[in-house]
C-alpha atoms as a PDB file:
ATOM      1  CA  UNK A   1      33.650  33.682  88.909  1.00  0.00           C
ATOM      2  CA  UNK A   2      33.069  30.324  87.303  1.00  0.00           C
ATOM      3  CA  UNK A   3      34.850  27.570  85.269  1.00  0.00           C
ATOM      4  CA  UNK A   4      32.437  25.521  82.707  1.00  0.00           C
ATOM      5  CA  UNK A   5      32.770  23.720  79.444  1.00  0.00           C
ATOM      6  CA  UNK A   6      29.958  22.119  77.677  1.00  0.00           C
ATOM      7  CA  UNK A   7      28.839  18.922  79.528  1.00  0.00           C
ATOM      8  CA  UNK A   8      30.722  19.475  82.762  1.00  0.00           C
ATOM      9  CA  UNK A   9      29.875  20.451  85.676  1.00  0.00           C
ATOM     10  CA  UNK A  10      30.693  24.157  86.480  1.00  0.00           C
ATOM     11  CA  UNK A  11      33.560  24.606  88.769  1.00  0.00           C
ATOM     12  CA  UNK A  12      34.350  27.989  91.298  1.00  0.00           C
ATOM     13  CA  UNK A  13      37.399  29.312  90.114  1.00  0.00           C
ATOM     14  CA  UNK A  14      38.015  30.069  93.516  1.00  0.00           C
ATOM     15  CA  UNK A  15      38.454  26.407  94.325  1.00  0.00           C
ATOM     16  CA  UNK A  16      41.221  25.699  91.181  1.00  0.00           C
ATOM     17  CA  UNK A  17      42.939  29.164  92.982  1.00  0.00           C
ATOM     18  CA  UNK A  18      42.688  26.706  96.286  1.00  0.00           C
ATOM     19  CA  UNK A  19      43.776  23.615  94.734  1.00  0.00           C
ATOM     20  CA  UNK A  20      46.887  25.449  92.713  1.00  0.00           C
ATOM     21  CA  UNK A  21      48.147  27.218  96.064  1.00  0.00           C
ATOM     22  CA  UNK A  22      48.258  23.627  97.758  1.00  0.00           C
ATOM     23  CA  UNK A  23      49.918  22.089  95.009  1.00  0.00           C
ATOM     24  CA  UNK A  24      52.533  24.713  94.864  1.00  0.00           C
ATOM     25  CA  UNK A  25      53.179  24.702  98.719  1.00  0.00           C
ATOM     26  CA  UNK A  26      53.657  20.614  98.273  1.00  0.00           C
ATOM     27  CA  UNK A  27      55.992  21.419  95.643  1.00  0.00           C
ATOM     28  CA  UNK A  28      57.648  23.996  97.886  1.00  0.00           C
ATOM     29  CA  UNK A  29      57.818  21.615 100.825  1.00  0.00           C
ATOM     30  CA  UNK A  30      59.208  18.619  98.894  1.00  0.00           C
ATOM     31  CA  UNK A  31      62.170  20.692  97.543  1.00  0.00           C
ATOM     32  CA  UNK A  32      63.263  22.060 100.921  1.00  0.00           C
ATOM     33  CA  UNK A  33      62.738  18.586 102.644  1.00  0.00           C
ATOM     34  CA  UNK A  34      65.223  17.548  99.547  1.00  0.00           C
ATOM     35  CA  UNK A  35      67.430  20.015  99.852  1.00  0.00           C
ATOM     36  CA  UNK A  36      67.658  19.228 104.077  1.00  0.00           C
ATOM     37  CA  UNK A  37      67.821  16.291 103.237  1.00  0.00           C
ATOM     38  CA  UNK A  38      71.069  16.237 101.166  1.00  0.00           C
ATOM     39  CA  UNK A  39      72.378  18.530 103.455  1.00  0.00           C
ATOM     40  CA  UNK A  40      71.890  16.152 106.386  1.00  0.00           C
ATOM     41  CA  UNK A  41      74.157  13.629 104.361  1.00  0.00           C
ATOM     42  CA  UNK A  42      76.818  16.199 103.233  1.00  0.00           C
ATOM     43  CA  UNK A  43      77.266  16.735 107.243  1.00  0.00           C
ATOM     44  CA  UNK A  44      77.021  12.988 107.734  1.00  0.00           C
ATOM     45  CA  UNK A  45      79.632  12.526 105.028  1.00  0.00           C
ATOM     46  CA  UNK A  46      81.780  15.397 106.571  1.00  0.00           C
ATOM     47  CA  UNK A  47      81.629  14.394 110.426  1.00  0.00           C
ATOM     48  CA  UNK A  48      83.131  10.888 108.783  1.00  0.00           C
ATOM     49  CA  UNK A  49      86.434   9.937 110.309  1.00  0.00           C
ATOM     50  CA  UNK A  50      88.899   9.869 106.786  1.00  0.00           C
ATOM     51  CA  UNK A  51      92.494   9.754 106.848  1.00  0.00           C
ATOM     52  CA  UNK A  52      93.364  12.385 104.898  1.00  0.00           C
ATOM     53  CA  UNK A  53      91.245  14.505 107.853  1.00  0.00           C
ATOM     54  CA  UNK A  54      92.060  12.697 110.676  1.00  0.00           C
ATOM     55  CA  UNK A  55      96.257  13.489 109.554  1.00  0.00           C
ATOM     56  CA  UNK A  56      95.431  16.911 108.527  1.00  0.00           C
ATOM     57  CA  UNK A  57      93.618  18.303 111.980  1.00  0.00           C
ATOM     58  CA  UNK A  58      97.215  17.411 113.863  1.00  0.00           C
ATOM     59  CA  UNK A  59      99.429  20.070 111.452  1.00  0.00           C
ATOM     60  CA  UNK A  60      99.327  23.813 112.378  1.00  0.00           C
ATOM     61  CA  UNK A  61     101.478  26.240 109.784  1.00  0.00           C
ATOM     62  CA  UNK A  62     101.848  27.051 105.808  1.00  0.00           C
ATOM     63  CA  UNK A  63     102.426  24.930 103.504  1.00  0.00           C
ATOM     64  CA  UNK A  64     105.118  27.131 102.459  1.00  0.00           C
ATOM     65  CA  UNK A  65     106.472  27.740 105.585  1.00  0.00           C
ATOM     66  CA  UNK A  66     110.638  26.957 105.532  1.00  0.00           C
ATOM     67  CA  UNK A  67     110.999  24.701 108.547  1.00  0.00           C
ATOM     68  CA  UNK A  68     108.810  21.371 108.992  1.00  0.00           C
ATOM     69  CA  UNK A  69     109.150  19.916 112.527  1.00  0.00           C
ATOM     70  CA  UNK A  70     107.700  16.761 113.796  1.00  0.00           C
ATOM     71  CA  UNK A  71     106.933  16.311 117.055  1.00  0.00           C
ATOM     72  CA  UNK A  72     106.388  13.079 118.748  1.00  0.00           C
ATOM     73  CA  UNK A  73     104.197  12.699 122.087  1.00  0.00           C
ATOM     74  CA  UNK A  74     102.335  11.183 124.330  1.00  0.00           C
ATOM     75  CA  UNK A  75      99.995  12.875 125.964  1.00  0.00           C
ATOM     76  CA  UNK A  76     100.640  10.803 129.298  1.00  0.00           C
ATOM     77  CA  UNK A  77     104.115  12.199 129.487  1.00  0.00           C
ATOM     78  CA  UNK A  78     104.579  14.742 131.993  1.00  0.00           C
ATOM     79  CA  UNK A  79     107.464  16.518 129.842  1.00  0.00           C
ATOM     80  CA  UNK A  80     105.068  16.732 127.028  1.00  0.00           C
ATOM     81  CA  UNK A  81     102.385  18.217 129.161  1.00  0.00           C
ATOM     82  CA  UNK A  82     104.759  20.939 130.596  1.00  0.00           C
ATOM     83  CA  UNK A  83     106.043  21.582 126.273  1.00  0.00           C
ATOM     84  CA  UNK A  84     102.519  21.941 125.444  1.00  0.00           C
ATOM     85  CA  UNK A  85     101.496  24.128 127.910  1.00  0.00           C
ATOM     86  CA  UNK A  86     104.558  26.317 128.780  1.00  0.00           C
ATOM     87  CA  UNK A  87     106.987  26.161 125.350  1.00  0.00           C
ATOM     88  CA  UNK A  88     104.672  25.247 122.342  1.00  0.00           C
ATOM     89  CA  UNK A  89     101.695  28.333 122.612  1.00  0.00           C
ATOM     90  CA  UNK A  90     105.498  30.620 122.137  1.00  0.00           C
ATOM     91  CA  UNK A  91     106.222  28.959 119.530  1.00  0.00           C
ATOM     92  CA  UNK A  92     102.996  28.861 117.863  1.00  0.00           C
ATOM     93  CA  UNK A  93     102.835  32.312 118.597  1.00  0.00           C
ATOM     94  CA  UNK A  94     106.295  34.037 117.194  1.00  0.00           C
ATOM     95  CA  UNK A  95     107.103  31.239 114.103  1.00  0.00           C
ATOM     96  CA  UNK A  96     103.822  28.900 113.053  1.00  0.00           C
ATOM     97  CA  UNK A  97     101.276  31.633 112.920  1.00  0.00           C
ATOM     98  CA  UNK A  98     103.711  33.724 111.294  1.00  0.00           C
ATOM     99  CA  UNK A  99     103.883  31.409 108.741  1.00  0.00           C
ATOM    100  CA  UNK A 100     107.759  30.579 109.584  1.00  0.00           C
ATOM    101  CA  UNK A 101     107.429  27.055 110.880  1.00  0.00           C
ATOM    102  CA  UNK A 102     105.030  24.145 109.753  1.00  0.00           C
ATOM    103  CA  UNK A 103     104.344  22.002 113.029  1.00  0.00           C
ATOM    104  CA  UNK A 104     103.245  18.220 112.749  1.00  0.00           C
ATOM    105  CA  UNK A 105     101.670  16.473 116.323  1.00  0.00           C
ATOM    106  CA  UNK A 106     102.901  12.833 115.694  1.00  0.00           C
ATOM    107  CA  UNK A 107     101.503  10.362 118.185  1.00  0.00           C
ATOM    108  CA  UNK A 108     103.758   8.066 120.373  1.00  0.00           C
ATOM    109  CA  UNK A 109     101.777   6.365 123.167  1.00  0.00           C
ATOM    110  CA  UNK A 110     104.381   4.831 125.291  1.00  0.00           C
ATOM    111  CA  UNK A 111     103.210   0.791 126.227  1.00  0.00           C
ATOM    112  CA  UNK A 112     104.058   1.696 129.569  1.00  0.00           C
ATOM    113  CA  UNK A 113     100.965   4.289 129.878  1.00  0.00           C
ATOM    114  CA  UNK A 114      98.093   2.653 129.767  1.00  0.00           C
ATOM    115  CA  UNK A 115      95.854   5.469 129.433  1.00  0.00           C
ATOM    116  CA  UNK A 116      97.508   6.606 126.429  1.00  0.00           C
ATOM    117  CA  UNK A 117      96.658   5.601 123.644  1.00  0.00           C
ATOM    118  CA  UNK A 118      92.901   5.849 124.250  1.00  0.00           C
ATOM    119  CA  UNK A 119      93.580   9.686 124.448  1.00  0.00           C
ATOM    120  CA  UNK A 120      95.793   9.857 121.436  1.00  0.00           C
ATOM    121  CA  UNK A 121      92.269   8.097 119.456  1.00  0.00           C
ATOM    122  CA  UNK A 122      90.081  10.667 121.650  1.00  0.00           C
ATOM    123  CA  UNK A 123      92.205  13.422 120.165  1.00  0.00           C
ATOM    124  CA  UNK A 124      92.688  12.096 116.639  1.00  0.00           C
ATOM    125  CA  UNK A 125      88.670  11.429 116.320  1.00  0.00           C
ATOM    126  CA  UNK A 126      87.964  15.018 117.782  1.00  0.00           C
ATOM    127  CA  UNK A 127      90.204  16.603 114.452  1.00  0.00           C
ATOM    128  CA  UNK A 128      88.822  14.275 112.341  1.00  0.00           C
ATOM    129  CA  UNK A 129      84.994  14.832 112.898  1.00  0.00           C
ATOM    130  CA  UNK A 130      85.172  17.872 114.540  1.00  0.00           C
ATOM    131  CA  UNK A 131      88.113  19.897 113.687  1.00  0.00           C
ATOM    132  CA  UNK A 132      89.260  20.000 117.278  1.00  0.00           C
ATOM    133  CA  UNK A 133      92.420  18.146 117.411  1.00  0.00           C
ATOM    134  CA  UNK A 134      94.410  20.783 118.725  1.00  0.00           C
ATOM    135  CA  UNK A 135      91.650  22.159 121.421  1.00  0.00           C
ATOM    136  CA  UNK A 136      91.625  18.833 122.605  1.00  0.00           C
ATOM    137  CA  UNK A 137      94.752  18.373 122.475  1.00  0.00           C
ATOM    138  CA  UNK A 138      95.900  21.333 124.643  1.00  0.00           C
ATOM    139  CA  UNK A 139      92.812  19.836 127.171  1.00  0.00           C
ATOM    140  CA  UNK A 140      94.363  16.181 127.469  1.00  0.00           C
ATOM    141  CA  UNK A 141      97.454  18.255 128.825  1.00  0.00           C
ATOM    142  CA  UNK A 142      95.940  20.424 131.232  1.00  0.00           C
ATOM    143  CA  UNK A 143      93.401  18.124 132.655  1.00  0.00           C
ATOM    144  CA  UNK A 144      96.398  14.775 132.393  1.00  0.00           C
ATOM    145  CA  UNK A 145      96.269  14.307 136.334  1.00  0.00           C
ATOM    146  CA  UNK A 146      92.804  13.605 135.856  1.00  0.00           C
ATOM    147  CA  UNK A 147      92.192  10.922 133.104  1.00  0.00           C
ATOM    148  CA  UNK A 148      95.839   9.242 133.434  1.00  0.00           C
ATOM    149  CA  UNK A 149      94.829   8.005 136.422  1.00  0.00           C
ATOM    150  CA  UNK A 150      91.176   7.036 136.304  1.00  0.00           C
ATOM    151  CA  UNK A 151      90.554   3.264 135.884  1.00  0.00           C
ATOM    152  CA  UNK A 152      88.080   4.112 133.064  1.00  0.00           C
ATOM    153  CA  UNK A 153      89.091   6.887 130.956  1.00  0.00           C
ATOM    154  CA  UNK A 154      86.443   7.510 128.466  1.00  0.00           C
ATOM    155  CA  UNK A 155      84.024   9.316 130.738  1.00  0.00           C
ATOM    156  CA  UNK A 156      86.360  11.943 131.417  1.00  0.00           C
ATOM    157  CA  UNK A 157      87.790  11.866 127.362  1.00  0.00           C
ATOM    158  CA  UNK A 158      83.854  12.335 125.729  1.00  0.00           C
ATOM    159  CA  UNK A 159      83.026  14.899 128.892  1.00  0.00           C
ATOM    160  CA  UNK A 160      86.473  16.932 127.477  1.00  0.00           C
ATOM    161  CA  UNK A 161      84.659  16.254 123.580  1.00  0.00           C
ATOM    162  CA  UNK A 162      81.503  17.203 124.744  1.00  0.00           C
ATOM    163  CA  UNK A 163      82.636  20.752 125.976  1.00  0.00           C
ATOM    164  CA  UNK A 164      84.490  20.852 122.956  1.00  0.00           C
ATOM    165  CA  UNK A 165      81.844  21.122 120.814  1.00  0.00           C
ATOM    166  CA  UNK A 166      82.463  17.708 118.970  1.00  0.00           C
ATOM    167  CA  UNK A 167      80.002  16.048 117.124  1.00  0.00           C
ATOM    168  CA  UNK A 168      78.881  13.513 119.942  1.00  0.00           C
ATOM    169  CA  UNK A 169      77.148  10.709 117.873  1.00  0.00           C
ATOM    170  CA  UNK A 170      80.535  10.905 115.070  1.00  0.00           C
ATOM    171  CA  UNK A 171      83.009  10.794 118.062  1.00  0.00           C
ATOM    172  CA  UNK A 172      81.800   8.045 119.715  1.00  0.00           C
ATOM    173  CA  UNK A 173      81.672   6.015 116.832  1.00  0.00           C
ATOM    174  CA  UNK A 174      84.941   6.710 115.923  1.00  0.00           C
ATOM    175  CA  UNK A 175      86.719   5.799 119.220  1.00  0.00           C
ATOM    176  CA  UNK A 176      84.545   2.517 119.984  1.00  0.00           C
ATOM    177  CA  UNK A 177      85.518   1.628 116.999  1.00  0.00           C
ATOM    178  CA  UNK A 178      89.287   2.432 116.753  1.00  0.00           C
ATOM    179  CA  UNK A 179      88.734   4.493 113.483  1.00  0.00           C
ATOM    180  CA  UNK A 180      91.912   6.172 113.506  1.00  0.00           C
ATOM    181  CA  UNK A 181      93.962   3.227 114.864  1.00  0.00           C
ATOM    182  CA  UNK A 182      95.631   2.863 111.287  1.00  0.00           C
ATOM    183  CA  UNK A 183      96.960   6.302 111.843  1.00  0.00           C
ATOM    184  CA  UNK A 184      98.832   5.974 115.655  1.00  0.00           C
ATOM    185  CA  UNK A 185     100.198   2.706 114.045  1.00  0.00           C
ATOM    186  CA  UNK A 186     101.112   4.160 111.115  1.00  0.00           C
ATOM    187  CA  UNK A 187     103.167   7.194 113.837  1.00  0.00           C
ATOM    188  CA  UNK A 188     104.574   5.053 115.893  1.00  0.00           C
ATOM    189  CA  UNK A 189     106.109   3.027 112.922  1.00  0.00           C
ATOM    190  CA  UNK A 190     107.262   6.573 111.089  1.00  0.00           C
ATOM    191  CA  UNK A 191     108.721   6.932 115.039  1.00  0.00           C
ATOM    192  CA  UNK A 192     110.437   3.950 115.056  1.00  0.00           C
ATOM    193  CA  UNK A 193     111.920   4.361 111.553  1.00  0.00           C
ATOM    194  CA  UNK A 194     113.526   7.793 112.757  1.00  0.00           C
ATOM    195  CA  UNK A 195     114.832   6.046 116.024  1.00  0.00           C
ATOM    196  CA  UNK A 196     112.910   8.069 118.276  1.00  0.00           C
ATOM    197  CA  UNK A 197     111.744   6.120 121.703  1.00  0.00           C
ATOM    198  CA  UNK A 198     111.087   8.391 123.800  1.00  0.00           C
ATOM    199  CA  UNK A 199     109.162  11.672 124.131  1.00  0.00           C
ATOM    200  CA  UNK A 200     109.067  14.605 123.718  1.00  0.00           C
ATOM    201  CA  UNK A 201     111.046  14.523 120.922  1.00  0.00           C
ATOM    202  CA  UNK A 202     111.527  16.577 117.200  1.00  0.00           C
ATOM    203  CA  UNK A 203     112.373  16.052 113.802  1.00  0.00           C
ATOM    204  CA  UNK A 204     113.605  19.699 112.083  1.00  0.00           C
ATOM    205  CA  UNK A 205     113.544  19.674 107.948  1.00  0.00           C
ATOM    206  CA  UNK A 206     114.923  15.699 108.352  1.00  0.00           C
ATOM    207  CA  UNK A 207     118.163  17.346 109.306  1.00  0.00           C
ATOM    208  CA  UNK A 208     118.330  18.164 113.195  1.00  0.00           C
ATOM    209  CA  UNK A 209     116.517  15.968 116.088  1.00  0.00           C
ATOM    210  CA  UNK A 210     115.425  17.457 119.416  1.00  0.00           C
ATOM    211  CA  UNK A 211     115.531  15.416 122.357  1.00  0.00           C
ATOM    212  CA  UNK A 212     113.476  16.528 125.841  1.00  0.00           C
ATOM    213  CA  UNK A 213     112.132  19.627 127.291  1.00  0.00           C
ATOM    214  CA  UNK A 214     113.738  22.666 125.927  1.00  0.00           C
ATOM    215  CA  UNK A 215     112.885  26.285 126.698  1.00  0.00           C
ATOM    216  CA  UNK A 216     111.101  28.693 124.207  1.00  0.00           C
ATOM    217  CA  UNK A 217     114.417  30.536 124.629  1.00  0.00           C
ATOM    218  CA  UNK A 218     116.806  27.459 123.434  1.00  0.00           C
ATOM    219  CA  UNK A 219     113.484  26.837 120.224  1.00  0.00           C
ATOM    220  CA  UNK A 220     114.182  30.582 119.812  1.00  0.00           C
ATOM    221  CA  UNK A 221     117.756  30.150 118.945  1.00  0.00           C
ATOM    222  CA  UNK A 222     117.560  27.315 117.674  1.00  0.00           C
ATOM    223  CA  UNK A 223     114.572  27.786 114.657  1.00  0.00           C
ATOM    224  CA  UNK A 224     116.592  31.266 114.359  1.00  0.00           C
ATOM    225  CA  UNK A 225     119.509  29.736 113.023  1.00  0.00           C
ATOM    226  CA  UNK A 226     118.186  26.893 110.802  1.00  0.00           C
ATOM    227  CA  UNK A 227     115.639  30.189 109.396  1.00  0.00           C
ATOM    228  CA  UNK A 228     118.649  31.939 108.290  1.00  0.00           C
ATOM    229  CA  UNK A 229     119.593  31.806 104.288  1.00  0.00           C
ATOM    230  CA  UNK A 230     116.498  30.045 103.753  1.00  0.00           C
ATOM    231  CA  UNK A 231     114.370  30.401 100.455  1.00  0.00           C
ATOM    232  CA  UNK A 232     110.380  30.569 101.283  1.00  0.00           C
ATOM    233  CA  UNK A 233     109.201  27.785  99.618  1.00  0.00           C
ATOM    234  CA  UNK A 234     106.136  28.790  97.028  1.00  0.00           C
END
């Protein structure tokens, strides 16, 4: 079959079929390399350290929930450690999943150990590009023997992101370049300003502060009691 007009060279049709099937798979290609494209810089965007993310990935519980507890830590302090690991997964368990208790991590790296506070940024920057606060977190605990006492910490701290499943290249960046130091500062003043100095300690609904290592038994009682006559908050 054959194109012609008057004056001009015949054409094949076959070769406007040809030349219409490439155009369309250009057009094809260019909107899917767009559309990767702004998807590649939504991720970017998201994997960005903010403040509003890096303070949300340390709170577990409902909004709604009827008891708010703070609790301040370092994740060098041995009594910490043995909370997270022994008392805390109860509690998560039986009131914050339950949708009982809100819980807020607040960091306190004591000046005395020195490892600290790189952890508390390794932990921050995991939540805040990764949404792994908490899974690093309950790491830093279980593995605290081992990067407390290394002379160089960070090896250990991006191995513990890495098997995480953090975002490598948005981690990184965020702890070389003390990204979420404005929010430890900003805990360790809110610490100060409720005359806590040590750890671990808890703030309960701004009424009732919890000093040291308590049992789940003793939390038991304890959120129990303050639960009782309460109104669920909507």
């Amino acid at each position: 079959m054959m194109f012609s007009t008057r004056g001009r060279r015949t054409v094949p049709a076959t070769r406007w079929l040809r030349h219409g099937s490439a155009l369309r798979i250009c057009t094809a290609a260019a909107i899917t390399m767009a559309f990767a494209a702004d998807a590649t810089a939504a991720l970017a965007q998201e994997r960005q350290p903010s403040p509003d993310r890096a303070s949300s990935s340390r709170t577990k519980g409902e909004e709604s929930a009827l008891l708010f507890v703070y609790e301040f830590s370092d994740f060098e302090c041995t009594h910490c450690a043995r909370f997270a690991l022994e008392v805390f997964p109860r509690i998560d368990s039986a009131f914050v999943r339950s949708g009982k208790v809100r819980w807020v991590f607040v960091n306190l790296p004591v000046p005395t150990h020195v490892n600290a506070w790189v952890a508390h940024e390794a932990a921050v920057c995991a939540g805040a590009v990764g949404n792994k606060f908490w899974a690093m977190h309950d790491k830093l605990f279980a593995a605290q023997k081992e990067w407390s006492t290394a002379a160089d910490p960070g090896a250990a701290l991006a191995r513990y992101a890495r098997d995480l499943g953090v975002p490598m290249d948005a981690f990184s960046a965020c702890t070389a370049s003390d990204q979420v130091a404005p929010l430890l500062l900003q805990d360790v003043i809110f610490a100060a300003s409720s005359r806590v100095n040590g750890t671990p300690a808890f703030i309960i609904n701004n009424e009732q502060t919890v000093m040291g290592l308590k049992s789940f038994d003793e939390w038991k009682t304890l959120l129990e009691q303050m639960l009782k006559g309460r109104t669920r908050r909507e």
